[in-house]
N, C-alpha and C. Protein backbone atom coordinates (compact mmCIF):
# COMPACT_ATOMS: atom_id res chain seq x y z
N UNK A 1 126.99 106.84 142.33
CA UNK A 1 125.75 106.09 142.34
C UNK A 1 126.08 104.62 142.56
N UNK A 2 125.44 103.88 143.32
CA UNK A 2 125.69 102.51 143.87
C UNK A 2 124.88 101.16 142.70
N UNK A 3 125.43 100.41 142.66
CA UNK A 3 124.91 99.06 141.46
C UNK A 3 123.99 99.17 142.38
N UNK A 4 122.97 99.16 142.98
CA UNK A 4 121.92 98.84 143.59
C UNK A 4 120.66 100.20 142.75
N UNK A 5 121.34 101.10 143.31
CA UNK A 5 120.79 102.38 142.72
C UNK A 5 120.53 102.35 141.16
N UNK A 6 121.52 102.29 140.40
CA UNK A 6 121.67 102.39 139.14
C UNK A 6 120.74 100.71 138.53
N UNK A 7 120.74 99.60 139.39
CA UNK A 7 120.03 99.05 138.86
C UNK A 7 118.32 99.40 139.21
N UNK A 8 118.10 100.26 140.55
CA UNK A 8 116.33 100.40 140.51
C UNK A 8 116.38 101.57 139.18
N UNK A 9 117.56 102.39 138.99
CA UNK A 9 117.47 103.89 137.52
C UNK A 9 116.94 102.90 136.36
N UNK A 10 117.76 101.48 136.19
CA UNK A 10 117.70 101.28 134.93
C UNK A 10 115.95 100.36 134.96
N UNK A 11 115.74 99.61 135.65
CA UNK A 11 114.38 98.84 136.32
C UNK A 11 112.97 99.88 135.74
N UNK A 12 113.48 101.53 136.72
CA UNK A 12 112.17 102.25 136.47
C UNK A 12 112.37 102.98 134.97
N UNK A 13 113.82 102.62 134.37
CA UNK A 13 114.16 102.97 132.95
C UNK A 13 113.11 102.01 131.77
N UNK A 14 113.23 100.92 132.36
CA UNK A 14 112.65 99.77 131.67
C UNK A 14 110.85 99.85 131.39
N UNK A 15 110.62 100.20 132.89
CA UNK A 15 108.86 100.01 133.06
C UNK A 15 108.40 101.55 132.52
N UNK A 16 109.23 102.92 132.20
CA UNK A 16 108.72 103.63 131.30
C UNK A 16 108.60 103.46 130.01
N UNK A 17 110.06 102.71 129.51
CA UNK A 17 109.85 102.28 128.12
C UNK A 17 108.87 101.25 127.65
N UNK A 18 107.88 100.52 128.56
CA UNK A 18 107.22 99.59 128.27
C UNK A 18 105.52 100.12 127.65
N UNK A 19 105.99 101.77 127.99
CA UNK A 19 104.35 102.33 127.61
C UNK A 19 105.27 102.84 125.86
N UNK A 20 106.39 103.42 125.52
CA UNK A 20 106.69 103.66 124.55
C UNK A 20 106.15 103.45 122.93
N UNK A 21 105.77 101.73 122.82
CA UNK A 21 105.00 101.54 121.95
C UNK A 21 103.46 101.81 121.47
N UNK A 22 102.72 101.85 123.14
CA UNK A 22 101.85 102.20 122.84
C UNK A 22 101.70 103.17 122.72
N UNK A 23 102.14 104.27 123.25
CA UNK A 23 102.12 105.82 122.91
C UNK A 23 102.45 106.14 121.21
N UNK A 24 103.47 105.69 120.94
CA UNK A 24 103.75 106.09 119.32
C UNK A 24 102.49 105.05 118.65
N UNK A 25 101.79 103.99 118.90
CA UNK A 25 100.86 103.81 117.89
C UNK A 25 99.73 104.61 118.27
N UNK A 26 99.65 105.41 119.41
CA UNK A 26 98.08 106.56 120.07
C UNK A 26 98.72 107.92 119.20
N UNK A 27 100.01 107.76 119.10
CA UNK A 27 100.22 108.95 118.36
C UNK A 27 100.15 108.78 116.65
N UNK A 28 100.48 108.13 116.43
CA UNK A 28 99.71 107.55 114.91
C UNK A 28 98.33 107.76 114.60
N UNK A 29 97.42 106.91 115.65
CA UNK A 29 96.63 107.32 115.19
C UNK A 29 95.78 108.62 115.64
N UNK A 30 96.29 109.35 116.35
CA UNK A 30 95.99 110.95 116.24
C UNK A 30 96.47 111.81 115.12
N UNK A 31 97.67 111.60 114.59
CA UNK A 31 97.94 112.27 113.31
C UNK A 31 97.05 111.34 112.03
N UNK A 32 96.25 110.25 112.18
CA UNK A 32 95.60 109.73 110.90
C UNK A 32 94.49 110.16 111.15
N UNK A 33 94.11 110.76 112.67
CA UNK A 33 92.38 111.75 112.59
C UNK A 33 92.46 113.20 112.40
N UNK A 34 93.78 113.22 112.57
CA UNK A 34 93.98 115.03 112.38
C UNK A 34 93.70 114.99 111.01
N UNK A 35 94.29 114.39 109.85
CA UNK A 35 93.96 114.08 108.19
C UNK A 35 93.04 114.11 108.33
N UNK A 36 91.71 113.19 108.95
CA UNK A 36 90.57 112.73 108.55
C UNK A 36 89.81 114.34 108.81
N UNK A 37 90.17 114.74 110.33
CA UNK A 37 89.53 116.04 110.25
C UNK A 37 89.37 117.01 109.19
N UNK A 38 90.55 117.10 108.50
CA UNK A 38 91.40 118.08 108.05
C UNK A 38 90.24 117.90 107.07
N UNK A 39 89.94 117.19 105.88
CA UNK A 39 89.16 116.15 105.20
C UNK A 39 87.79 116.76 105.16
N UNK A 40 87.39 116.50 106.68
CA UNK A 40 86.16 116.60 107.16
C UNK A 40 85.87 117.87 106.75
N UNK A 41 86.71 118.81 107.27
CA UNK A 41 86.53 120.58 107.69
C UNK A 41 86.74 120.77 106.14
N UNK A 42 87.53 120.28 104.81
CA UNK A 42 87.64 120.75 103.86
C UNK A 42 85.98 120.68 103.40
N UNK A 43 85.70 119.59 103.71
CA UNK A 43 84.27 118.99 102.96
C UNK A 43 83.31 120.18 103.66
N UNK A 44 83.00 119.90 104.79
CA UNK A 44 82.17 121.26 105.42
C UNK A 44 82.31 122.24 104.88
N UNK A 45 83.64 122.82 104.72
CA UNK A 45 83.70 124.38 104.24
C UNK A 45 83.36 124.25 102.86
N UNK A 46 83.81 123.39 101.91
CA UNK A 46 82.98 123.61 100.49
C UNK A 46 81.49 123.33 100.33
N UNK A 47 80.81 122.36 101.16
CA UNK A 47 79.35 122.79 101.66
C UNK A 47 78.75 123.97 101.93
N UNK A 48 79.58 124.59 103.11
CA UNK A 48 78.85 125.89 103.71
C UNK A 48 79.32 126.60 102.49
N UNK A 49 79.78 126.95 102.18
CA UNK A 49 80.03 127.76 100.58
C UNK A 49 79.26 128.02 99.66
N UNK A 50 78.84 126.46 99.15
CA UNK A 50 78.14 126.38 98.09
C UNK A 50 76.52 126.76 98.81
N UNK A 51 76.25 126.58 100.07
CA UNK A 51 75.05 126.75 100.38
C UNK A 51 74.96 128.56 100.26
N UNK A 52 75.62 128.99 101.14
CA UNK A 52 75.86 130.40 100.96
C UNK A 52 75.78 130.99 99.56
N UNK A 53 76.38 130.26 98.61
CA UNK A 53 76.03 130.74 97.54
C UNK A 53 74.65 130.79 96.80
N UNK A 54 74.04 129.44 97.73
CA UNK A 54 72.49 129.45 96.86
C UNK A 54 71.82 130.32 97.38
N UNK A 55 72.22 130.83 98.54
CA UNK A 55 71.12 131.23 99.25
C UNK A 55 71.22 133.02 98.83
N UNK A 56 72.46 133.33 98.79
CA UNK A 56 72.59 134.69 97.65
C UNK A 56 71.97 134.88 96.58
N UNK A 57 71.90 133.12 95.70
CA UNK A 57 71.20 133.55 94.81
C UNK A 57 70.05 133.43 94.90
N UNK A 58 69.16 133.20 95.79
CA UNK A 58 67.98 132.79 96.58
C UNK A 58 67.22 134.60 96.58
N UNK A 59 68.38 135.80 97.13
CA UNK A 59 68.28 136.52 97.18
C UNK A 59 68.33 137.91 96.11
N UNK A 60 69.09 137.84 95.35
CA UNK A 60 69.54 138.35 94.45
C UNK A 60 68.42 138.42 93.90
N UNK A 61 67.79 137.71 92.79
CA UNK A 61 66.46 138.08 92.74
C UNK A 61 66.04 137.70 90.76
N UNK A 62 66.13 136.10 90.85
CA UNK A 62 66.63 136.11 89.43
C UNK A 62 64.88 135.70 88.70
N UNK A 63 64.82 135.70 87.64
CA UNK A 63 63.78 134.65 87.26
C UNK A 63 63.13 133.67 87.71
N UNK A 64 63.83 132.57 88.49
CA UNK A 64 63.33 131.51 89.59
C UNK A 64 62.68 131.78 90.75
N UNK A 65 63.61 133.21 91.63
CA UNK A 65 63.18 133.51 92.48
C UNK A 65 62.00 134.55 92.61
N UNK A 66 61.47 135.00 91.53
CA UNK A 66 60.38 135.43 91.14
C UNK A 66 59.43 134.50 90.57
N UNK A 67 59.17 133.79 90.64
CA UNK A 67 58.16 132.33 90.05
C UNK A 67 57.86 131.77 91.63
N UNK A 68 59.35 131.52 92.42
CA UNK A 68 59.11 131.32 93.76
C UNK A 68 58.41 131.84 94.70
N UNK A 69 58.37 133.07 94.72
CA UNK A 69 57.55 134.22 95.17
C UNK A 69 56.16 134.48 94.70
N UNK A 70 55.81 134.24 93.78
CA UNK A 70 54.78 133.92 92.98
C UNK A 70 53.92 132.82 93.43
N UNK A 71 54.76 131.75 93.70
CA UNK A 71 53.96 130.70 94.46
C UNK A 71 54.14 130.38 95.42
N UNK A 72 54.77 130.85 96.38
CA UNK A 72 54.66 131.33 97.54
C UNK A 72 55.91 130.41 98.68
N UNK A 73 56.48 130.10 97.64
CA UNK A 73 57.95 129.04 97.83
C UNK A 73 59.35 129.87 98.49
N UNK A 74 59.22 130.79 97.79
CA UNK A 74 60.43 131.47 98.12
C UNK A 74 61.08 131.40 99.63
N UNK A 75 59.89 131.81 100.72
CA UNK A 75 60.64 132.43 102.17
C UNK A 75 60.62 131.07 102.65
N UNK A 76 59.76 129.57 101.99
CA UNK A 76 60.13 128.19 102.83
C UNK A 76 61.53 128.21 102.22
N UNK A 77 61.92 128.29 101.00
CA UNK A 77 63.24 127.92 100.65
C UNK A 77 63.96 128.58 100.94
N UNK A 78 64.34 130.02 101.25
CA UNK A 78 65.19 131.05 102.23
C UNK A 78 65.61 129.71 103.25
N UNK A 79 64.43 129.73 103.96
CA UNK A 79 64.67 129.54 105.09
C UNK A 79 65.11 128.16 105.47
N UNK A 80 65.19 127.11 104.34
CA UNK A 80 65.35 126.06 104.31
C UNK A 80 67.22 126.14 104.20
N UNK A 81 67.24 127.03 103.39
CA UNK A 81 68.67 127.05 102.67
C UNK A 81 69.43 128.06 103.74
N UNK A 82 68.96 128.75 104.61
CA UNK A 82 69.73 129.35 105.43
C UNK A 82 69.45 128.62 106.44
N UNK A 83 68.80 127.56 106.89
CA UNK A 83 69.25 126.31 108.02
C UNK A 83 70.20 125.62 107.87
N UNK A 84 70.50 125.29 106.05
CA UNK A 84 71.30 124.11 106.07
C UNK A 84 72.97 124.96 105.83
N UNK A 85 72.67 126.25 105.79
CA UNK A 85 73.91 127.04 105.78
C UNK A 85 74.47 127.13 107.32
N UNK A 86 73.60 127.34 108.30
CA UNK A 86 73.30 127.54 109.92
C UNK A 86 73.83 126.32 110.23
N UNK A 87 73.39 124.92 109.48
CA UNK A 87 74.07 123.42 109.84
C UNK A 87 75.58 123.38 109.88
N UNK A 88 75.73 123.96 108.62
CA UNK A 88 77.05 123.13 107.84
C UNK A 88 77.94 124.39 108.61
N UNK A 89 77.67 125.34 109.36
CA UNK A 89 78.44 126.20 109.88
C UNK A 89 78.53 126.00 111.33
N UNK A 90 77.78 125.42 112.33
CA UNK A 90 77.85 124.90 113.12
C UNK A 90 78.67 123.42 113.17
N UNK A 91 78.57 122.97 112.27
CA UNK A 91 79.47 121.48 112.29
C UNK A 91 80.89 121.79 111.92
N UNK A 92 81.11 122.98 111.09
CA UNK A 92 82.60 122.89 110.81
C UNK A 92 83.65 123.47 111.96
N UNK A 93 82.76 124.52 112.86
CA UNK A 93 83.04 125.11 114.09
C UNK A 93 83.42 124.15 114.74
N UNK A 94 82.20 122.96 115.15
CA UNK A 94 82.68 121.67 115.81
C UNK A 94 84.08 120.95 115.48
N UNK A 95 83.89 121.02 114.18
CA UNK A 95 84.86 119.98 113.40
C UNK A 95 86.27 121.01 114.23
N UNK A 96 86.27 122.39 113.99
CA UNK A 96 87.67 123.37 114.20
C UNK A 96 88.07 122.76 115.60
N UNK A 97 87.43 122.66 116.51
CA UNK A 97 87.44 122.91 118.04
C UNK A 97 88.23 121.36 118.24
N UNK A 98 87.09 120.16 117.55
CA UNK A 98 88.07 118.86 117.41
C UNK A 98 89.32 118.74 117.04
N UNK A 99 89.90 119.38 116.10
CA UNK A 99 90.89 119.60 115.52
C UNK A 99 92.48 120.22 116.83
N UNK A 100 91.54 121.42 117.23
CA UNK A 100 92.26 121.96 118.04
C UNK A 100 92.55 120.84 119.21
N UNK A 101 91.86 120.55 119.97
CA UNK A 101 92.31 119.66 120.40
C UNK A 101 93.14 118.16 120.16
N UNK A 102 92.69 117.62 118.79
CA UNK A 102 93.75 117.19 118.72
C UNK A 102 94.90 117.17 118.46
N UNK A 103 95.41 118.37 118.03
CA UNK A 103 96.20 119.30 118.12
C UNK A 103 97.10 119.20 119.47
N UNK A 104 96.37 119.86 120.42
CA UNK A 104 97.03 119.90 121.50
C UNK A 104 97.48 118.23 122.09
N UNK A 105 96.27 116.89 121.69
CA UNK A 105 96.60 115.69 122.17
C UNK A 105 97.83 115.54 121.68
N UNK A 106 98.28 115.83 120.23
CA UNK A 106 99.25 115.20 119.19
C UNK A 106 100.47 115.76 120.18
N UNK A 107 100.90 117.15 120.38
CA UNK A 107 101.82 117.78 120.98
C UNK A 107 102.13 117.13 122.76
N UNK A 108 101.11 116.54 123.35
CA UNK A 108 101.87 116.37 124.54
C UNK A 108 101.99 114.78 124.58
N UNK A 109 101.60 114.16 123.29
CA UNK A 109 102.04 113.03 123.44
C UNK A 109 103.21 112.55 122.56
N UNK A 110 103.51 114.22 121.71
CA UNK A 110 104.98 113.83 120.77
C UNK A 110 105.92 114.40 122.18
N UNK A 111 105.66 115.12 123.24
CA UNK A 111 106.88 115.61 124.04
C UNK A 111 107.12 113.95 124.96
N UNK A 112 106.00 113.21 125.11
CA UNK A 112 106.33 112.19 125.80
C UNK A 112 107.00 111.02 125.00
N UNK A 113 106.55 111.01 124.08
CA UNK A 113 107.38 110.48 123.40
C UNK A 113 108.49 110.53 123.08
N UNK A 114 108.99 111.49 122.98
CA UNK A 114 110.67 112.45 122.77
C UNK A 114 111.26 111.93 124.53
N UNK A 115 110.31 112.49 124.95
CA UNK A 115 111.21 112.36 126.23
C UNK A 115 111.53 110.81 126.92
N UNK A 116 110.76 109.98 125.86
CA UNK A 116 110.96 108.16 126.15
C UNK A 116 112.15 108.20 125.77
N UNK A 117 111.86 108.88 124.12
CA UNK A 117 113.31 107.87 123.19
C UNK A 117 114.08 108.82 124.08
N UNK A 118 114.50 109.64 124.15
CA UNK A 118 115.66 109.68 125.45
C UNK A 118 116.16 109.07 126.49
N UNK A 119 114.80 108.80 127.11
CA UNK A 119 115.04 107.26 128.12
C UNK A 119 115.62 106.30 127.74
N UNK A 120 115.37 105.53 126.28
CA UNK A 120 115.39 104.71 125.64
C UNK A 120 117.19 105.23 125.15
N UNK A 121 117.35 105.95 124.71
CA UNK A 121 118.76 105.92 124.23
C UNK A 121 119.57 106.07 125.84
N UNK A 122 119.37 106.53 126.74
CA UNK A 122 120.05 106.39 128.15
C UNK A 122 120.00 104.97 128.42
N UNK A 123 119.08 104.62 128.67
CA UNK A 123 119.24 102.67 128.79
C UNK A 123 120.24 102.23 128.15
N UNK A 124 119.83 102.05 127.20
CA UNK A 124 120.59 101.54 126.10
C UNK A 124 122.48 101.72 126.17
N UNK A 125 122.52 103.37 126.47
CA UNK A 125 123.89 103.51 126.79
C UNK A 125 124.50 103.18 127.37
N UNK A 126 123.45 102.89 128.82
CA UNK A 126 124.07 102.26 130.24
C UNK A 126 124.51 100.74 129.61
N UNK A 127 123.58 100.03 128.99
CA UNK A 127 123.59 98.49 129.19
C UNK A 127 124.71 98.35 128.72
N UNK A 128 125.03 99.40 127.35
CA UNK A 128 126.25 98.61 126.42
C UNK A 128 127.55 98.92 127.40
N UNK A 129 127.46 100.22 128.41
CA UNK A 129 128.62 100.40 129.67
C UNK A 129 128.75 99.22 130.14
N UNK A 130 127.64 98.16 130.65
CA UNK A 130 127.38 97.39 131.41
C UNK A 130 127.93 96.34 131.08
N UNK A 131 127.83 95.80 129.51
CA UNK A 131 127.99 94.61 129.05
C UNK A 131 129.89 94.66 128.75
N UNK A 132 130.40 96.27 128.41
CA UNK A 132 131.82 96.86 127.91
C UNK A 132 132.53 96.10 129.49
N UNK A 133 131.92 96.49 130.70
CA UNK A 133 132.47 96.62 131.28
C UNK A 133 132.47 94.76 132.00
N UNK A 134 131.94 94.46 131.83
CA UNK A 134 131.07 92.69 132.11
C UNK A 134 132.24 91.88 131.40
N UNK A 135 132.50 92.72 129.85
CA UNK A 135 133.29 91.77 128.89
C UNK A 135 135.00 92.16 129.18
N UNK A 136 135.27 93.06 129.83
CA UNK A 136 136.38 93.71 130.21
C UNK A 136 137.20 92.95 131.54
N UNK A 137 135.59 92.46 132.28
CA UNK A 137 136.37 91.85 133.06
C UNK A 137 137.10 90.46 133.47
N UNK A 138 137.12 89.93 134.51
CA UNK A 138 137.98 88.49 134.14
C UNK A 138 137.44 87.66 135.33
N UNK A 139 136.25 88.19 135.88
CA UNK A 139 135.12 87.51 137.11
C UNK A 139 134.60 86.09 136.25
N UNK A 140 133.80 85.42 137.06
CA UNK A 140 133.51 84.49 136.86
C UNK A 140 132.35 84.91 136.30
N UNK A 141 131.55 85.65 136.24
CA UNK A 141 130.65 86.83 135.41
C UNK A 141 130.90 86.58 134.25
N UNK A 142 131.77 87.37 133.95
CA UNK A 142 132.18 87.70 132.61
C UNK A 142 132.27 86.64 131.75
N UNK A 143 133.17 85.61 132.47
CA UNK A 143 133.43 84.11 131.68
C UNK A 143 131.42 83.86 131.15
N UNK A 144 131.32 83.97 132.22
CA UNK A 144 129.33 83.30 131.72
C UNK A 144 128.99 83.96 130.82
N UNK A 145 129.08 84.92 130.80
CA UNK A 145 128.73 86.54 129.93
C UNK A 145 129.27 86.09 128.15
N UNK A 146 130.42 85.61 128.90
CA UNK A 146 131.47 85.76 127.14
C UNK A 146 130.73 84.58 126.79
N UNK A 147 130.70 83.33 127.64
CA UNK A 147 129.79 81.78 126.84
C UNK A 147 128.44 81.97 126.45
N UNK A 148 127.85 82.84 127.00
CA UNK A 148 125.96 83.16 127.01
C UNK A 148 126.18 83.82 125.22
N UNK A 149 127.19 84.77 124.95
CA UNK A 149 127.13 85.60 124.13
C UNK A 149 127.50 85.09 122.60
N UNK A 150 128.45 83.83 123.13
CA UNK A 150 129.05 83.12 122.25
C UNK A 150 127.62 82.04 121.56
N UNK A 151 127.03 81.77 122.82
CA UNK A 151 126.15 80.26 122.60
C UNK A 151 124.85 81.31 122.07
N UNK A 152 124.30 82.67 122.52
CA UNK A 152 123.28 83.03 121.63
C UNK A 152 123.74 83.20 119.72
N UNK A 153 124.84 83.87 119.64
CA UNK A 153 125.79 84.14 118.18
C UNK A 153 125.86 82.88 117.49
N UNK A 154 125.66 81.61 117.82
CA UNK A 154 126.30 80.17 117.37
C UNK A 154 124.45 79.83 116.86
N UNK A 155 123.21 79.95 117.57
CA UNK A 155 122.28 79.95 117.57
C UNK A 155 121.44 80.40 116.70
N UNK A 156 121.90 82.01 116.35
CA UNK A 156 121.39 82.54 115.61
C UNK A 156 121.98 82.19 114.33
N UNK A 157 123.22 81.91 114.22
CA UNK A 157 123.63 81.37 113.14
C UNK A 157 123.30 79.91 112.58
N UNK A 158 123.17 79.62 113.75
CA UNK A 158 122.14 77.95 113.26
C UNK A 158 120.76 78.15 112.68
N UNK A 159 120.02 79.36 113.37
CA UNK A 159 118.58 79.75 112.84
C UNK A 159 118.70 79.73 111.18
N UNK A 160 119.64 80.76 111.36
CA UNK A 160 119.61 81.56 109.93
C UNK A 160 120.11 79.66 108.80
N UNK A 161 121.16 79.30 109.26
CA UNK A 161 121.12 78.21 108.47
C UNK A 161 120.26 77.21 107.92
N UNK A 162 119.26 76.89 109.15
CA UNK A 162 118.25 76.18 109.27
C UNK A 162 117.09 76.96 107.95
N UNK A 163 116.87 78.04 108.61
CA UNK A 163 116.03 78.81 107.28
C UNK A 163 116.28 78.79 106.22
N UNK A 164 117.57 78.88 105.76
CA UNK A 164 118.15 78.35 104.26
C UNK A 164 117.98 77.04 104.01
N UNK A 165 118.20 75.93 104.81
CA UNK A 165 117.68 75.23 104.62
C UNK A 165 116.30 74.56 104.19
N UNK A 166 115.76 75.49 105.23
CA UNK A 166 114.17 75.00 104.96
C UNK A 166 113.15 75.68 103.33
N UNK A 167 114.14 77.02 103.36
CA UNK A 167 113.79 77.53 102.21
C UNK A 167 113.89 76.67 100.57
N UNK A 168 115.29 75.88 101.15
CA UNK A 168 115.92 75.19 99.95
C UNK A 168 115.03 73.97 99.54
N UNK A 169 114.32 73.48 100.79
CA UNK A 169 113.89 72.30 100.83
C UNK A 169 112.50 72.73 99.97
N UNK A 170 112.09 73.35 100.41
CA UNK A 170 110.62 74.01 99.97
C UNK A 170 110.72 74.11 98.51
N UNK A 171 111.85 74.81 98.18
CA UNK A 171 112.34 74.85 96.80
C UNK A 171 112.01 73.40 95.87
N UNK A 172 112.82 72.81 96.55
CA UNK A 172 112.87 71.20 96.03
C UNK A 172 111.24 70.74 95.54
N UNK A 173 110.64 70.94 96.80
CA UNK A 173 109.27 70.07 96.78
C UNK A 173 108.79 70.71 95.63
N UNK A 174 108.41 72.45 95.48
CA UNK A 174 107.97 72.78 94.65
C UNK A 174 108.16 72.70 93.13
N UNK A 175 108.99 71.89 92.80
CA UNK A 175 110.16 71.80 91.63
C UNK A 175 109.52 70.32 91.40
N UNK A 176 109.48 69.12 92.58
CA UNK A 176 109.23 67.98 92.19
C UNK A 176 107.53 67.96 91.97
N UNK A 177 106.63 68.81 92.67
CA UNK A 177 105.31 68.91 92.16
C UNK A 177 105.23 69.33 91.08
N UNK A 178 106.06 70.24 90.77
CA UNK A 178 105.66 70.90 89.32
C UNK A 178 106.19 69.95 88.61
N UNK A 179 107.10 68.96 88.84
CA UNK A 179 107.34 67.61 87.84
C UNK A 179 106.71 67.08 87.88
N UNK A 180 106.00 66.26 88.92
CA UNK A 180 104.92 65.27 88.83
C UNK A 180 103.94 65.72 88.41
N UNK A 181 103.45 67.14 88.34
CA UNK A 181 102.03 67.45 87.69
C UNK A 181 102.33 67.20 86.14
N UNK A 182 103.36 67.62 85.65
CA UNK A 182 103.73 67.48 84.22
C UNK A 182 103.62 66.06 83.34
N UNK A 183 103.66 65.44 84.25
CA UNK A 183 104.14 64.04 84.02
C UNK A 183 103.26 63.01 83.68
């Protein structure tokens, strides 16, 4: 494979990994609606339950439902209570079918995802070949390579100093306010 080649591999390596993040936070939040479903469908099904149950006892035929019948309540409330059984059984169906599908969303966006961080660990392998082989050599490259690497390392170590610093300083002030308030 030719440095020309291997640099458009690593280029179209780069512009796939650039969807990577957003995919794992679309996949986040598909596994935080699969919960919510999950949630949902628990709540529905202990609804349709409990309705089912009234409506048995609606039927069954107790003291109430003889007073109901009596005044002529009974077949509106049947029928009231086997709508909202007809509801809550139609919505949890819905709720299943949502589910399923996100189901299926969650699965082809965990294979794309899998199949990034693979991308992502191939990059990665190449560059450190790249940089092994950059630092190996004795081009005028390399010399830039070894000073670039040296002058970012010297930098970051100045950061980090600087932050101790600034932390320390902060320290101070807060130490001399809390004296002068005392005072």
């Amino acid at each position: 494979m030719g440095t020309s080649e291997t640099t458009r591999n690593l280029k179209d390596m780069r512009d796939q990994l650039s969807t990577l993040a957003r995919l794992e936070k679309e996949l986040m939040d598909i596994r935080d609606n699969i919960t919510k479903t999950h949630n949902n469908i628990n709540r529905l099904k202990n609804r349709y339950e409990e309705s089912v149950a009234k409506v048995k006892d609606l039927e069954r035929g107790s003291f109430s439902t003889m007073l109901l019948r009596l005044t002529g309540q009974y077949y509106k409330r049947l029928d009231k209570a086997d709508e909202k059984t007809e509801s809550y059984k139609k919505e949890y169906d819905r709720k299943n079918e949502k589910i399923e599908d996100l189901y299926k969303k969650r699965d082809e966006l965990d294979a794309k995802v899998s199949k990034l961080r693979d991308i992502e660990r191939n990059y990665d392998a190449e560059i450190r070949k790249r940089e092994e082989s950059l630092l190996n050599s004795n081009s005028q490259l390399a010399l830039r390579f070894r000073q670039l690497e040296k002058d970012r390392k010297d930098a970051i170590k100045s950061s980090r100093e600087l932050d101790r610093t600034i932390t320390v300083v902060r320290g101070v002030k807060r130490t001399i306010s809390s004296a002068m308030k005392s005072l």
